[in-house]
PDB file of N, CA and C in Angstrom:
ATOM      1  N   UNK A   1     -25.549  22.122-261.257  1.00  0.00           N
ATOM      2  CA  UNK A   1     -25.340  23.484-260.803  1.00  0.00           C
ATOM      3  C   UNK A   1     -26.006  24.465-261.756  1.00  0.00           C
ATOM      4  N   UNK A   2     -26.514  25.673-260.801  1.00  0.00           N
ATOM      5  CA  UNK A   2     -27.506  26.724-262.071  1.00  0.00           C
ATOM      6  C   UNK A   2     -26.235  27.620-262.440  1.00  0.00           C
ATOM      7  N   UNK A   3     -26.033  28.080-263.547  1.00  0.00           N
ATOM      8  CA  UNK A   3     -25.202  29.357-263.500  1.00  0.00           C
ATOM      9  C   UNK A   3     -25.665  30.456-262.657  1.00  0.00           C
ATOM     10  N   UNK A   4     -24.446  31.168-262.651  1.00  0.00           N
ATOM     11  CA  UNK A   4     -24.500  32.116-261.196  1.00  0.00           C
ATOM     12  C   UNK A   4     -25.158  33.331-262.218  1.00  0.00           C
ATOM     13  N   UNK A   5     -26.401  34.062-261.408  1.00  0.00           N
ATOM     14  CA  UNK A   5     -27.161  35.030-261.506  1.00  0.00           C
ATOM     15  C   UNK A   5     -26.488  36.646-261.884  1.00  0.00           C
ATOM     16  N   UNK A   6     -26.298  37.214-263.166  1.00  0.00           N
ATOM     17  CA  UNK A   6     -25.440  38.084-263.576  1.00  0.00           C
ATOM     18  C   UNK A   6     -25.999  39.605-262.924  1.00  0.00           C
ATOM     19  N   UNK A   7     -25.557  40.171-262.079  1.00  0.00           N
ATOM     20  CA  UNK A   7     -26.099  41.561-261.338  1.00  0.00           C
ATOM     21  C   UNK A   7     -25.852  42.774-262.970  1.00  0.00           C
ATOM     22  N   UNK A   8     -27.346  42.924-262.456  1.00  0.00           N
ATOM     23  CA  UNK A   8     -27.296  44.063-263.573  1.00  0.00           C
ATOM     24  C   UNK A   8     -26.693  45.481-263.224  1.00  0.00           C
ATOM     25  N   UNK A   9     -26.519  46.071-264.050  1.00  0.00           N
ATOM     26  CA  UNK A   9     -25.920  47.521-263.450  1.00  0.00           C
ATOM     27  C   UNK A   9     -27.751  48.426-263.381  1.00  0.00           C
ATOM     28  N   UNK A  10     -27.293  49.422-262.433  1.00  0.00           N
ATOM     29  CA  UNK A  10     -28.734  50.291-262.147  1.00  0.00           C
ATOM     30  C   UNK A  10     -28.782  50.686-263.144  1.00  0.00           C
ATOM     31  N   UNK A  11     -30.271  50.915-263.170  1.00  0.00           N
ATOM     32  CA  UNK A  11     -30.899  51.967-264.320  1.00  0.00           C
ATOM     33  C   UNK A  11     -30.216  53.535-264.205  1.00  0.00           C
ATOM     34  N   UNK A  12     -30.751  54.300-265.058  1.00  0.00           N
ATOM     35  CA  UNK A  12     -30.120  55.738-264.631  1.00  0.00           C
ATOM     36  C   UNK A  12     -31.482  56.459-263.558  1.00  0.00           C
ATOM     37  N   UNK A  13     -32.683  55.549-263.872  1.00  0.00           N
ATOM     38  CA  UNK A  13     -33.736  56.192-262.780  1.00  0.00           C
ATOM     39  C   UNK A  13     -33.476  55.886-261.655  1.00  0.00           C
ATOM     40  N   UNK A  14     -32.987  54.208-261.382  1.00  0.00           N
ATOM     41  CA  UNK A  14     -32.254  53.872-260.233  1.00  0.00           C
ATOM     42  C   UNK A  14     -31.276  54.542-259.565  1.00  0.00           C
ATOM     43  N   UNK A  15     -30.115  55.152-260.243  1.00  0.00           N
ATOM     44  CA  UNK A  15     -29.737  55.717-259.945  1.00  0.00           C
ATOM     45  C   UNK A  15     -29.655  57.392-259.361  1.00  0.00           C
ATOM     46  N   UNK A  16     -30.586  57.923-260.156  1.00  0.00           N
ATOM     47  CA  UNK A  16     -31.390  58.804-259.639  1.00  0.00           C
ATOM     48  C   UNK A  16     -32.224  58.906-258.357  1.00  0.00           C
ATOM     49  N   UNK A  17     -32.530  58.116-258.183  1.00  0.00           N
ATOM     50  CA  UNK A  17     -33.686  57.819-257.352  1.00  0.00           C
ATOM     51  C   UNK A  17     -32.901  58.060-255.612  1.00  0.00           C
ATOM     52  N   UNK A  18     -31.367  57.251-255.995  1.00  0.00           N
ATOM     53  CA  UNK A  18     -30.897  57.103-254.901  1.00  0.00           C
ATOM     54  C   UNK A  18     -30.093  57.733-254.752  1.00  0.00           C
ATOM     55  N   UNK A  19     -29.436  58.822-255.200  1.00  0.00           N
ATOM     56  CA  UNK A  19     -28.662  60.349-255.343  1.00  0.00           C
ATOM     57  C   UNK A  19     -29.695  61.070-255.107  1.00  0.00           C
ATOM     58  N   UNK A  20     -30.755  61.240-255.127  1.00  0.00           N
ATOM     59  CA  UNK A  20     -32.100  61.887-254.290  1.00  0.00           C
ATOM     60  C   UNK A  20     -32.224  61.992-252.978  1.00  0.00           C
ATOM     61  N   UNK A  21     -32.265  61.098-252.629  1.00  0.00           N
ATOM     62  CA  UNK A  21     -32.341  59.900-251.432  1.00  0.00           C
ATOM     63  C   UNK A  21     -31.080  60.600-250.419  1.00  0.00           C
ATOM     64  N   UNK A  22     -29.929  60.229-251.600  1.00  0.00           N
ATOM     65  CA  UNK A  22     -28.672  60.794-250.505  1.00  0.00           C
ATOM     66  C   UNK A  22     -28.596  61.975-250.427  1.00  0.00           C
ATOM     67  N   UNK A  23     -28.937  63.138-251.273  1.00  0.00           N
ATOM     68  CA  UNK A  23     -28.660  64.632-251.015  1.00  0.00           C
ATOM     69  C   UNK A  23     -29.985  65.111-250.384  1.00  0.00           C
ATOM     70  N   UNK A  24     -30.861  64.452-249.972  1.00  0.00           N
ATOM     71  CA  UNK A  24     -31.751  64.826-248.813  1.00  0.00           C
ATOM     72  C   UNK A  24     -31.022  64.300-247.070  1.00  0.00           C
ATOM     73  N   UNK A  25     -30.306  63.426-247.404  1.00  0.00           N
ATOM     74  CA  UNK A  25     -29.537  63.331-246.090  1.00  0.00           C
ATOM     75  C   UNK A  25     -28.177  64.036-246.319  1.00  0.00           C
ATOM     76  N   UNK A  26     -27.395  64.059-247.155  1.00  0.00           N
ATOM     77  CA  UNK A  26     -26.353  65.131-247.050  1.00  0.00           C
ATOM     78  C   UNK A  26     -26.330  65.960-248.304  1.00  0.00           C
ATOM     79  N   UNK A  27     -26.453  67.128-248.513  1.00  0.00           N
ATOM     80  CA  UNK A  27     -26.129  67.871-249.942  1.00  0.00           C
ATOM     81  C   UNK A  27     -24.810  66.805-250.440  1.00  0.00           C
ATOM     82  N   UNK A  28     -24.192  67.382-251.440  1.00  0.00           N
ATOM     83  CA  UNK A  28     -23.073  66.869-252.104  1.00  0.00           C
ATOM     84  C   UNK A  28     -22.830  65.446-252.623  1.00  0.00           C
ATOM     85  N   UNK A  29     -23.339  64.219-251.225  1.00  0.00           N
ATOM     86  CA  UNK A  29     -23.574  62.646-251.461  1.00  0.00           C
ATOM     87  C   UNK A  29     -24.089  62.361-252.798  1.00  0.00           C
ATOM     88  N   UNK A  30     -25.439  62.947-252.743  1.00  0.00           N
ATOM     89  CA  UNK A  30     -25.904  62.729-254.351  1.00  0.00           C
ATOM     90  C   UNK A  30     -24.867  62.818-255.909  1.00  0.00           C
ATOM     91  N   UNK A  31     -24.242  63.917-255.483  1.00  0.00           N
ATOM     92  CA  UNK A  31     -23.830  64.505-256.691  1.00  0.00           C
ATOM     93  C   UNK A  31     -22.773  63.868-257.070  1.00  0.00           C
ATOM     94  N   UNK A  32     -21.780  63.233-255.521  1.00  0.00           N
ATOM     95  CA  UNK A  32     -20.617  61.948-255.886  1.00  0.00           C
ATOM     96  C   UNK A  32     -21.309  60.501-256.647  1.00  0.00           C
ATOM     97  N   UNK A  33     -22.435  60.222-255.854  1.00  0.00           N
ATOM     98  CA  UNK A  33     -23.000  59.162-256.281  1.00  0.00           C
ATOM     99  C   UNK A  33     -22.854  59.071-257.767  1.00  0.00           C
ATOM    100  N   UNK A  34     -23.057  60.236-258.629  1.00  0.00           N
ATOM    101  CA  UNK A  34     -23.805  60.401-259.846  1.00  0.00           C
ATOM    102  C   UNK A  34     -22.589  60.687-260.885  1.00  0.00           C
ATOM    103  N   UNK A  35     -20.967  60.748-260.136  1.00  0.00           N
ATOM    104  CA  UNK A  35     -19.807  60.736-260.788  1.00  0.00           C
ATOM    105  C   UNK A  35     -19.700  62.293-260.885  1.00  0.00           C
ATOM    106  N   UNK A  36     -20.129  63.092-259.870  1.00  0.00           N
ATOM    107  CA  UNK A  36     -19.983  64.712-260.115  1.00  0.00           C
ATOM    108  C   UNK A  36     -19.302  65.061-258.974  1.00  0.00           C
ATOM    109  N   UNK A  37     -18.109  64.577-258.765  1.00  0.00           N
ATOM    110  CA  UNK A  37     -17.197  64.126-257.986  1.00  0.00           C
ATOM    111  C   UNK A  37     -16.937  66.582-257.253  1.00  0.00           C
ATOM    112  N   UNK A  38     -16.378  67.097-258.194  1.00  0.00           N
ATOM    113  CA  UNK A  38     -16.311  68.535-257.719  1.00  0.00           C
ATOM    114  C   UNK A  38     -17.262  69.106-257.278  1.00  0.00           C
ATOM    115  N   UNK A  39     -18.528  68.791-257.863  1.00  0.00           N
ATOM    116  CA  UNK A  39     -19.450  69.620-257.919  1.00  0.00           C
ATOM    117  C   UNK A  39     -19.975  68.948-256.374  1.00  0.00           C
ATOM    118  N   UNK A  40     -20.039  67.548-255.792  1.00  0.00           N
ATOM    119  CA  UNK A  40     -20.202  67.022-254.827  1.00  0.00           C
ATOM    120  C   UNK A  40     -19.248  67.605-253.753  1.00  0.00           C
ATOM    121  N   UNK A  41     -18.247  67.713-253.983  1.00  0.00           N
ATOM    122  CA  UNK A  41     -17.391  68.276-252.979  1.00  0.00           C
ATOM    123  C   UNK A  41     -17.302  69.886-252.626  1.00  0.00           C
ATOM    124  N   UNK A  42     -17.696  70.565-253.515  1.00  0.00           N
ATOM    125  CA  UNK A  42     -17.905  71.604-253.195  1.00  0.00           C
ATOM    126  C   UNK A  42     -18.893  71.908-252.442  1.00  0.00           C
ATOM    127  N   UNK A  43     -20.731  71.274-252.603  1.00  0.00           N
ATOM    128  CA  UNK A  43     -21.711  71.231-252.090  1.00  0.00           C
ATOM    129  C   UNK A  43     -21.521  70.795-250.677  1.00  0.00           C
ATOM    130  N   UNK A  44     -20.747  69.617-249.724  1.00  0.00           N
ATOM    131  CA  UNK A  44     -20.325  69.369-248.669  1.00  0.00           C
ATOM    132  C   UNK A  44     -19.262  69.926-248.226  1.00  0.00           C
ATOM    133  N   UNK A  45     -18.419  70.766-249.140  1.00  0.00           N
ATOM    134  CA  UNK A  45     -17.941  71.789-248.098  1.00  0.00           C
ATOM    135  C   UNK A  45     -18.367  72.964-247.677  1.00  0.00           C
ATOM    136  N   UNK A  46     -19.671  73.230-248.645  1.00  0.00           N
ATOM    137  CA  UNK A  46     -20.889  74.369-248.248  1.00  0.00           C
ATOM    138  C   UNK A  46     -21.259  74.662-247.238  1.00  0.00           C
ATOM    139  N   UNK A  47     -22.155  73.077-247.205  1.00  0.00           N
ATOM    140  CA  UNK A  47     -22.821  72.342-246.150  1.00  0.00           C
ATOM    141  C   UNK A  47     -21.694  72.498-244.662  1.00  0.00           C
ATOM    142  N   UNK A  48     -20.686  72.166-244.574  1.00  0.00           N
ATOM    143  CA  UNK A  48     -19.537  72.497-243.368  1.00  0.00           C
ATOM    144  C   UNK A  48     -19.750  73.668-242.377  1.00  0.00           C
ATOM    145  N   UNK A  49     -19.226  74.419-244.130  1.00  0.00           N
ATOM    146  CA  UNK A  49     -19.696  76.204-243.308  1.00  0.00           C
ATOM    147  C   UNK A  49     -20.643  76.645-243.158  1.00  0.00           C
ATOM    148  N   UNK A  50     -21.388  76.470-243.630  1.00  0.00           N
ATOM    149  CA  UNK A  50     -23.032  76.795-243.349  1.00  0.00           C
ATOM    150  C   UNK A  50     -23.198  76.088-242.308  1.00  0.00           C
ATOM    151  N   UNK A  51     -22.815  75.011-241.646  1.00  0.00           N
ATOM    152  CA  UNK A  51     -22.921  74.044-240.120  1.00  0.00           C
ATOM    153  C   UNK A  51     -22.294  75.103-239.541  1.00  0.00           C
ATOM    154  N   UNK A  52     -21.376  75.397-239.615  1.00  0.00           N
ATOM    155  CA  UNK A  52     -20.047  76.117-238.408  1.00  0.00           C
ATOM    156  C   UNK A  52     -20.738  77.054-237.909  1.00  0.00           C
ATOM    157  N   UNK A  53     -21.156  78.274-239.099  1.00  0.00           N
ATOM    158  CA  UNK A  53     -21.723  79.664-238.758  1.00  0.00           C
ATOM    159  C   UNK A  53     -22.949  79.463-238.430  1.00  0.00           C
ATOM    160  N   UNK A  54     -23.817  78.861-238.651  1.00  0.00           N
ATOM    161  CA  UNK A  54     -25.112  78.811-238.049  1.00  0.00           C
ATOM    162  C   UNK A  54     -24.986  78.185-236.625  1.00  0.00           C
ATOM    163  N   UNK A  55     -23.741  77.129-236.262  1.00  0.00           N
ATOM    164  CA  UNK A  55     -24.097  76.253-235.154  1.00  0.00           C
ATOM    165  C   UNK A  55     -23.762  77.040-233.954  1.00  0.00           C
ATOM    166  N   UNK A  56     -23.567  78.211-234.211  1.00  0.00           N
ATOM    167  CA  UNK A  56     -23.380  79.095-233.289  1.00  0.00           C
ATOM    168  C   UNK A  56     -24.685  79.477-232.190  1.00  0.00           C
ATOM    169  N   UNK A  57     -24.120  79.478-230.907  1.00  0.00           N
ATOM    170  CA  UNK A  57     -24.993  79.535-229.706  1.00  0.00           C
ATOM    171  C   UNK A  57     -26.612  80.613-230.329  1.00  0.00           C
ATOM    172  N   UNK A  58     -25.284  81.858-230.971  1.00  0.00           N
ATOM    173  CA  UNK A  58     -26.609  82.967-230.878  1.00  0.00           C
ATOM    174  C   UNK A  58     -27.269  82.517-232.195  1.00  0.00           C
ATOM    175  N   UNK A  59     -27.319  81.881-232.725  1.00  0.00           N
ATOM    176  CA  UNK A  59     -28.745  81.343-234.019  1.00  0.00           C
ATOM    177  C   UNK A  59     -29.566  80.626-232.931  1.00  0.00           C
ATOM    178  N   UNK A  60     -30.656  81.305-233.726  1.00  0.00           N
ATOM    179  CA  UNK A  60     -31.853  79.989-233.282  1.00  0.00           C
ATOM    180  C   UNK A  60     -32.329  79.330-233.910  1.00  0.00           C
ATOM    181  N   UNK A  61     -32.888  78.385-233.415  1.00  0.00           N
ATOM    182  CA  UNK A  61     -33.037  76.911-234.063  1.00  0.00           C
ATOM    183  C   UNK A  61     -34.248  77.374-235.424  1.00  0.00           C
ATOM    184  N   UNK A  62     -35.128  77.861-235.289  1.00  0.00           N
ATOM    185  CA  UNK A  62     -35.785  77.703-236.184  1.00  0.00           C
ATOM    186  C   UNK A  62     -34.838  78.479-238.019  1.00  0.00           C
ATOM    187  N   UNK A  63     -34.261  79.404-237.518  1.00  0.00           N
ATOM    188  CA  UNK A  63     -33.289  79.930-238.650  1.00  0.00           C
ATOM    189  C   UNK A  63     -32.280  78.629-239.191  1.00  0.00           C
ATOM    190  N   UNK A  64     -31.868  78.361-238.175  1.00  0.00           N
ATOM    191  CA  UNK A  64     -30.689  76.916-238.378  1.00  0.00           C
ATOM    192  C   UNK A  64     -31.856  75.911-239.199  1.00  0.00           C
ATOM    193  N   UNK A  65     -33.073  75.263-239.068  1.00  0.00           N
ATOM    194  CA  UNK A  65     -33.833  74.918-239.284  1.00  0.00           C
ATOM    195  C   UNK A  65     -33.975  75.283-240.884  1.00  0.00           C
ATOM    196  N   UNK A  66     -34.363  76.252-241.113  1.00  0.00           N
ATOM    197  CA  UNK A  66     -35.182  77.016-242.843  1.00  0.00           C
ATOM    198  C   UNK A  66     -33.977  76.713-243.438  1.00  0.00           C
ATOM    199  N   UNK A  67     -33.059  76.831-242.933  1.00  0.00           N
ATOM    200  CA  UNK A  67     -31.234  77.154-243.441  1.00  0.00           C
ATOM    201  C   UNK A  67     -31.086  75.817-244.491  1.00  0.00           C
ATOM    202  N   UNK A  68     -31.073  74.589-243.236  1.00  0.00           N
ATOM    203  CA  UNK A  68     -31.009  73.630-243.859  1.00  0.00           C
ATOM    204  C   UNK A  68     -31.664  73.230-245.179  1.00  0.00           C
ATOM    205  N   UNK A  69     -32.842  73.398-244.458  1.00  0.00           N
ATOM    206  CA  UNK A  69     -34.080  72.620-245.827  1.00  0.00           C
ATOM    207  C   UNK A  69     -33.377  73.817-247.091  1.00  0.00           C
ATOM    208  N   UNK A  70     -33.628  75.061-246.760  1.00  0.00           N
ATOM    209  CA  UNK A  70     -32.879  75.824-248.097  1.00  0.00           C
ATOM    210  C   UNK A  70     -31.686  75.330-248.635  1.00  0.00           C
ATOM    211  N   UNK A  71     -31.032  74.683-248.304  1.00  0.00           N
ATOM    212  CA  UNK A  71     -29.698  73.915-248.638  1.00  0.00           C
ATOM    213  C   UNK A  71     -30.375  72.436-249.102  1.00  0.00           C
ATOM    214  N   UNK A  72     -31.174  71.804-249.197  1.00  0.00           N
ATOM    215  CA  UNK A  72     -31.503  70.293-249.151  1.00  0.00           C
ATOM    216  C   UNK A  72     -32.153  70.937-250.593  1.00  0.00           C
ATOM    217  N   UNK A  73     -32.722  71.566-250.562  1.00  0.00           N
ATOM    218  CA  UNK A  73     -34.064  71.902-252.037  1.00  0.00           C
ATOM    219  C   UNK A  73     -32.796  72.612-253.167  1.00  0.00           C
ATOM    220  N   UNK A  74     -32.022  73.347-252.790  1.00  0.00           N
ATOM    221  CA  UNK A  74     -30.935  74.067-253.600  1.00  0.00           C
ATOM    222  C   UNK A  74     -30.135  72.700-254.014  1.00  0.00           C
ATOM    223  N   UNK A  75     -29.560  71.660-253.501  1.00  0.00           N
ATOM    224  CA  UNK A  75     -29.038  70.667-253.934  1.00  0.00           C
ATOM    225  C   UNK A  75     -29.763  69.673-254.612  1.00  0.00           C
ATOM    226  N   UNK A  76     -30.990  69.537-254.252  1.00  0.00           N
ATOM    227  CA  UNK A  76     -31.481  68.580-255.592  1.00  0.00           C
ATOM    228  C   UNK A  76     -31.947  69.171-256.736  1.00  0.00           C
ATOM    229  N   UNK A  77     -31.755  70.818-256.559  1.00  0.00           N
ATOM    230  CA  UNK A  77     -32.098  71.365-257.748  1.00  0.00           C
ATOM    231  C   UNK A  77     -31.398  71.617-258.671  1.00  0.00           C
ATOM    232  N   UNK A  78     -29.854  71.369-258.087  1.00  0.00           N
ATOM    233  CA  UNK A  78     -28.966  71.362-258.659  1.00  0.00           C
ATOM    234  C   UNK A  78     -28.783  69.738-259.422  1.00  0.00           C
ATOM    235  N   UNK A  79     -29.304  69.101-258.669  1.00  0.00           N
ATOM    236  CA  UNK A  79     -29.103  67.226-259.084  1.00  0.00           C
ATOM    237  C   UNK A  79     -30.001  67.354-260.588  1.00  0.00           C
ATOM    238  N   UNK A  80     -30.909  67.854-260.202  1.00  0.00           N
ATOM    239  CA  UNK A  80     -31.950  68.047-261.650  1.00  0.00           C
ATOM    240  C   UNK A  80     -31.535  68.526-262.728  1.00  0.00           C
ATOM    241  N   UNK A  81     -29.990  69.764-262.295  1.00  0.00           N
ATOM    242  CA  UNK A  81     -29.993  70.124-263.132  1.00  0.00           C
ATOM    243  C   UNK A  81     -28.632  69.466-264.092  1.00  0.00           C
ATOM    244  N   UNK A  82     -27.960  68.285-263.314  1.00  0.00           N
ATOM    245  CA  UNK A  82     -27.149  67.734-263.745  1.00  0.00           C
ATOM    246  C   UNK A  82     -27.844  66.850-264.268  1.00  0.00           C
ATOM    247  N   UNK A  83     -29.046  66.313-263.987  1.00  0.00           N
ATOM    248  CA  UNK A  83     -29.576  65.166-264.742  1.00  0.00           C
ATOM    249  C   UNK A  83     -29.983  65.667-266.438  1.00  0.00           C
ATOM    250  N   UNK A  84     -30.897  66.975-266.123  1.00  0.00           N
ATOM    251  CA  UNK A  84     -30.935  68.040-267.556  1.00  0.00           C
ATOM    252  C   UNK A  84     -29.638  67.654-268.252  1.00  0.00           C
ATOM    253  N   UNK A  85     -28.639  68.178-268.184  1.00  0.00           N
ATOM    254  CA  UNK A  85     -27.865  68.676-268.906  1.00  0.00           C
ATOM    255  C   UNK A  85     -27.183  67.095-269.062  1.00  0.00           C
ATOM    256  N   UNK A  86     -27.226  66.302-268.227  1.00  0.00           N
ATOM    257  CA  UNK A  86     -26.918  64.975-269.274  1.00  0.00           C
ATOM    258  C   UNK A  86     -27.538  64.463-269.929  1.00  0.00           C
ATOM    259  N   UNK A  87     -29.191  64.174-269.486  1.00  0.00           N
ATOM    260  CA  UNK A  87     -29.836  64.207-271.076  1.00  0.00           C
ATOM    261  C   UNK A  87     -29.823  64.965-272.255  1.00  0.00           C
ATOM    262  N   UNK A  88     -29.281  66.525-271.883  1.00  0.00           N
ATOM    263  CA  UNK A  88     -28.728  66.688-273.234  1.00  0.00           C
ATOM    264  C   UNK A  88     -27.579  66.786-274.344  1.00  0.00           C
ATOM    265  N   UNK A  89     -27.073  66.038-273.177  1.00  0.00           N
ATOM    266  CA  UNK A  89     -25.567  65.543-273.547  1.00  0.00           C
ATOM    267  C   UNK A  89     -25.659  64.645-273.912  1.00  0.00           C
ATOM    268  N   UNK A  90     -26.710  63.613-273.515  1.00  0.00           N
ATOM    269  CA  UNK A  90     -26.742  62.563-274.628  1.00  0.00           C
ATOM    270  C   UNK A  90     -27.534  62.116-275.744  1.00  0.00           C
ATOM    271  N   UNK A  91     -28.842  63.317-275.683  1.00  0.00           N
ATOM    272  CA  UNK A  91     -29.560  63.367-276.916  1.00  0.00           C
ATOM    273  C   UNK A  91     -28.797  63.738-277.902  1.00  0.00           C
ATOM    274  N   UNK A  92     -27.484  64.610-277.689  1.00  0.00           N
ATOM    275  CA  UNK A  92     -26.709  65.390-278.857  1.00  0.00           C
ATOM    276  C   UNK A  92     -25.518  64.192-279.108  1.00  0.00           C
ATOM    277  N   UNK A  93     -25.413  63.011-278.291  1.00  0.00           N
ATOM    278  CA  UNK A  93     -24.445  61.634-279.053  1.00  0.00           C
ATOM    279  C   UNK A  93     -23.457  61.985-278.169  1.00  0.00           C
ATOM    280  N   UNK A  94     -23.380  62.851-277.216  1.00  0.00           N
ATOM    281  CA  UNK A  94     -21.926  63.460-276.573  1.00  0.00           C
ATOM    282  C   UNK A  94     -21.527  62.339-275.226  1.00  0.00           C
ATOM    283  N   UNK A  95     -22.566  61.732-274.781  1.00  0.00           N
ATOM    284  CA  UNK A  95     -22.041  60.771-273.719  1.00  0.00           C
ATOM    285  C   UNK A  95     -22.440  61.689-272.245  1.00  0.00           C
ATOM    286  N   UNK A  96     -21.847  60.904-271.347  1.00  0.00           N
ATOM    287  CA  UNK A  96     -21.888  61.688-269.736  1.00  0.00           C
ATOM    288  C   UNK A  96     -20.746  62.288-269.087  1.00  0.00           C
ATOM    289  N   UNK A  97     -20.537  62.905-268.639  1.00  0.00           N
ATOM    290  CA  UNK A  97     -19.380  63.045-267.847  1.00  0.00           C
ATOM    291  C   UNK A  97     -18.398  62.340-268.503  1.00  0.00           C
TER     292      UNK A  97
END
């Protein structure tokens, strides 16, 4: 028998990569992924109301449209900026979250 194959844990680019990935399909996903558990939940309850009031008959699609993507680019800019500030949380020895 071979010994059984030990699963590595992701990289932090790995992990990055795919908190990217998810807050281009939902704001907030990313930011749980990444253990930013409030800051994720706040961003998808954004995302809610910003659905509700826009999904209204009288918007039109192309506004509902810009809306979104302005919400998709504002959340990974925010992901960037949690990634920032944990690299410098851990250049200074302080750890993550």
């Amino acid at each position: 028998m071979t010994p059984r194959a030990q699963k590595r844990p992701p990289t932090p680019f790995q992990r990055s990569v795919v908190a990217v990935l998810l807050t281009l399909v939902a704001p907030g996903v990313g930011h749980i992924a990444l253990s930013s558990f409030v800051r994720g939940a706040i961003w998808i309850a954004g995302n809610i109301v910003l659905l509700a009031i826009l999904g209204t008959p009288s918007v039109q699609g192309g506004v509902l449209i810009a809306m979104l993507v302005a919400l998709r680019v504002a959340a990974l800019g925010d992901l960037w900026l949690i990634g920032a500030l944990d690299g410098f949380k851990n250049g200074r020895g302080e750890g993550s979250r």
